[in-house]
C-alpha atoms as a PDB file:
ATOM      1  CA  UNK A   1     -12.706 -21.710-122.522  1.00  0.00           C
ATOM      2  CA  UNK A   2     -12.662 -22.798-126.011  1.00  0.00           C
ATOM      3  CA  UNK A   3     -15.703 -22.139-128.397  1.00  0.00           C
ATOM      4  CA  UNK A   4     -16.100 -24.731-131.221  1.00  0.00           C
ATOM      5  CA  UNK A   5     -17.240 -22.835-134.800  1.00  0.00           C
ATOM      6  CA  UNK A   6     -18.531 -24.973-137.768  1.00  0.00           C
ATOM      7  CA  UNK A   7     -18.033 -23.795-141.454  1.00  0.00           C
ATOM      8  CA  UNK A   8     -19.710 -25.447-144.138  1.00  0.00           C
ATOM      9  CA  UNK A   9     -17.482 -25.439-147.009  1.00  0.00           C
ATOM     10  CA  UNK A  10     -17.631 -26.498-150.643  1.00  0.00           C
ATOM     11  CA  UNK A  11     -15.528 -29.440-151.792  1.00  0.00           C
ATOM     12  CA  UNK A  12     -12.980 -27.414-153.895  1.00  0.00           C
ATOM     13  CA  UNK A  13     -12.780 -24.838-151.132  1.00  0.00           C
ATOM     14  CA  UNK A  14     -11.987 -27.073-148.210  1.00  0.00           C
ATOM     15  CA  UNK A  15      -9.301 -28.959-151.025  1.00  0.00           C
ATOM     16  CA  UNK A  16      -7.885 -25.314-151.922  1.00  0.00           C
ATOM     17  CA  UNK A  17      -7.851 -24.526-147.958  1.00  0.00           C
ATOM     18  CA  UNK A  18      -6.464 -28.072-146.994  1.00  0.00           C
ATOM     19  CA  UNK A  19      -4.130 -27.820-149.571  1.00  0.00           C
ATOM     20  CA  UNK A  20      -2.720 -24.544-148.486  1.00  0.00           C
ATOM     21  CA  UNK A  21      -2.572 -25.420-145.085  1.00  0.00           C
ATOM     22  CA  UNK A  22      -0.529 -28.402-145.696  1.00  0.00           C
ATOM     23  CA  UNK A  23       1.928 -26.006-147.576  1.00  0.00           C
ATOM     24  CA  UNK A  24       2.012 -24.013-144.688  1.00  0.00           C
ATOM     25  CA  UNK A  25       3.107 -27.300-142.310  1.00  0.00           C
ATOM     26  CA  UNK A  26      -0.022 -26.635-140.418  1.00  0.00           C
ATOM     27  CA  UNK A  27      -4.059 -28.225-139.667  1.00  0.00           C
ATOM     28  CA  UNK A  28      -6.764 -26.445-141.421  1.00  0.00           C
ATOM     29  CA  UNK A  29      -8.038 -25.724-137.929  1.00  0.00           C
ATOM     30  CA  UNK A  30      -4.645 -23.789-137.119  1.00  0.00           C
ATOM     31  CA  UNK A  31      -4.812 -22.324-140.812  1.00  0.00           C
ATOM     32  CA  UNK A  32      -8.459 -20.887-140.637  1.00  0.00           C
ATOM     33  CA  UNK A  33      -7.699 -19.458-136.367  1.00  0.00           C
ATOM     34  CA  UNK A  34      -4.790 -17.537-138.235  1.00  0.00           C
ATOM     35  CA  UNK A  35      -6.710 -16.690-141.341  1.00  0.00           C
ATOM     36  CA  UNK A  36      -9.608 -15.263-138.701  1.00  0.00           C
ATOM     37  CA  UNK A  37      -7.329 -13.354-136.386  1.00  0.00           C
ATOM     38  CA  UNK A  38      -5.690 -12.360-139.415  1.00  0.00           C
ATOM     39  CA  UNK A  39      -9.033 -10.107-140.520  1.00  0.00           C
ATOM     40  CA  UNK A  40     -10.123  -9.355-137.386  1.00  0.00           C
ATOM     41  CA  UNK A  41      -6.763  -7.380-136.913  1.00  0.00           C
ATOM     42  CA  UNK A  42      -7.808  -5.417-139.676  1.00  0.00           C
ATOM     43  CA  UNK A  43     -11.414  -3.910-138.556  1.00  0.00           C
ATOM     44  CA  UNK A  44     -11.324  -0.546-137.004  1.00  0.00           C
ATOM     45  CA  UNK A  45     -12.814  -0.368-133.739  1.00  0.00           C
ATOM     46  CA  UNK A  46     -13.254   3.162-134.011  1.00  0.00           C
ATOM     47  CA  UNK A  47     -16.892   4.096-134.813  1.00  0.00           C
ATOM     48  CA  UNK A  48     -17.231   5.692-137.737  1.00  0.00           C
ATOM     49  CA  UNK A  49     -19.163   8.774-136.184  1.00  0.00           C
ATOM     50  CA  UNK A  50     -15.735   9.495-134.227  1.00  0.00           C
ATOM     51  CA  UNK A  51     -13.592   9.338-137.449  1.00  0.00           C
ATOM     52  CA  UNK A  52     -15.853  11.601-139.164  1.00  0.00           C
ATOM     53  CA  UNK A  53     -16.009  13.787-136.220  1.00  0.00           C
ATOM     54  CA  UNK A  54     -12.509  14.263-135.900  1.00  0.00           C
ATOM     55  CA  UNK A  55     -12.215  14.831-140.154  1.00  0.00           C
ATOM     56  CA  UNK A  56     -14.834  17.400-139.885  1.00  0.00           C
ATOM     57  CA  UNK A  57     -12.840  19.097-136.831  1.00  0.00           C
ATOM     58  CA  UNK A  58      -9.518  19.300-138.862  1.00  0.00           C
ATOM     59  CA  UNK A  59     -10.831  20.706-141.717  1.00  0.00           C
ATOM     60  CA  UNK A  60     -12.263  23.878-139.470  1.00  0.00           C
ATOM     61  CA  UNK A  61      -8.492  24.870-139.258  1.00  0.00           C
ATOM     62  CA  UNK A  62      -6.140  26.459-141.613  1.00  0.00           C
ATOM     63  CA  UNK A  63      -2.729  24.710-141.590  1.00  0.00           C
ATOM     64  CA  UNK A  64       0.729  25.836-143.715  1.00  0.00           C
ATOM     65  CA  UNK A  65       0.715  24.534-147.182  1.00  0.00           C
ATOM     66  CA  UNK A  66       3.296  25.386-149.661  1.00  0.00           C
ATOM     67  CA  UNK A  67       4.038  23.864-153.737  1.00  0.00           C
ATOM     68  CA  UNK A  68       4.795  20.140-153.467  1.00  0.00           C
ATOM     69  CA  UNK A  69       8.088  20.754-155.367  1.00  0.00           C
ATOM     70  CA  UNK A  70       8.934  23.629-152.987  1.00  0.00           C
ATOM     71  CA  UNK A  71       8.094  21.073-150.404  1.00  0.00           C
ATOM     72  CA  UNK A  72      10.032  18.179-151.728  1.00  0.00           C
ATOM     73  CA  UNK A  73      12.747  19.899-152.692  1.00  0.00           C
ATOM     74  CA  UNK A  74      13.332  21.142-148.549  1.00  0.00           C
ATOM     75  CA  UNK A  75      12.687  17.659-147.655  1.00  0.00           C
ATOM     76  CA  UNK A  76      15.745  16.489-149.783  1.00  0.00           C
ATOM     77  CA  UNK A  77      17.567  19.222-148.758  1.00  0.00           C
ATOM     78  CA  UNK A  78      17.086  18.305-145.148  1.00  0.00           C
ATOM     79  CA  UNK A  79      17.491  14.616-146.279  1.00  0.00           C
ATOM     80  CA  UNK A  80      21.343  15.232-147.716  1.00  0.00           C
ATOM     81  CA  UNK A  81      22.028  17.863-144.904  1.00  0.00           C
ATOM     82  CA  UNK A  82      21.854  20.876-147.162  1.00  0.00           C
ATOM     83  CA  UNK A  83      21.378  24.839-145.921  1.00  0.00           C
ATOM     84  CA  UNK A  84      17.835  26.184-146.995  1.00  0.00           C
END
């Protein structure tokens, strides 16, 4: 079932908006559903207690480190197929 949302807009917005849209071969109605999905696709659904939580966890451990040349240097190495 659709769902019908109303915007109130400012003149020079909705021109700016129209405008694009019609750049875009599209209605401003097709323009702002894309423009919405668009930043919804870009909010984290994972609460921000759980990212923490799992930061917090990894930094309890001690992982390998080495110099970042020594380390880029192997990583080229590896890239052209050198010996170490």
């Amino acid at each position: 079932m659709s769902k019908r949302l109303q915007v109130l807009l400012d003149e020079a917005e909705f021109r700016d908006i129209k405008r694009v849209a019609t750049q875009q071969r599209m209605t401003v109605a097709e323009w702002v559903r894309q423009a919405l999905r668009q930043a919804r696709s870009g909010v984290s659904t994972v609460p921000i207690e759980r990212k923490l939580l799992v930061v917090r966890e990894a930094a309890r451990h001690s992982y390998p480190t080495a110099d970042i040349d020594q380390m880029n240097a192997e990583i080229e190495r590896g890239y052209a197929g050198g010996d170490e």
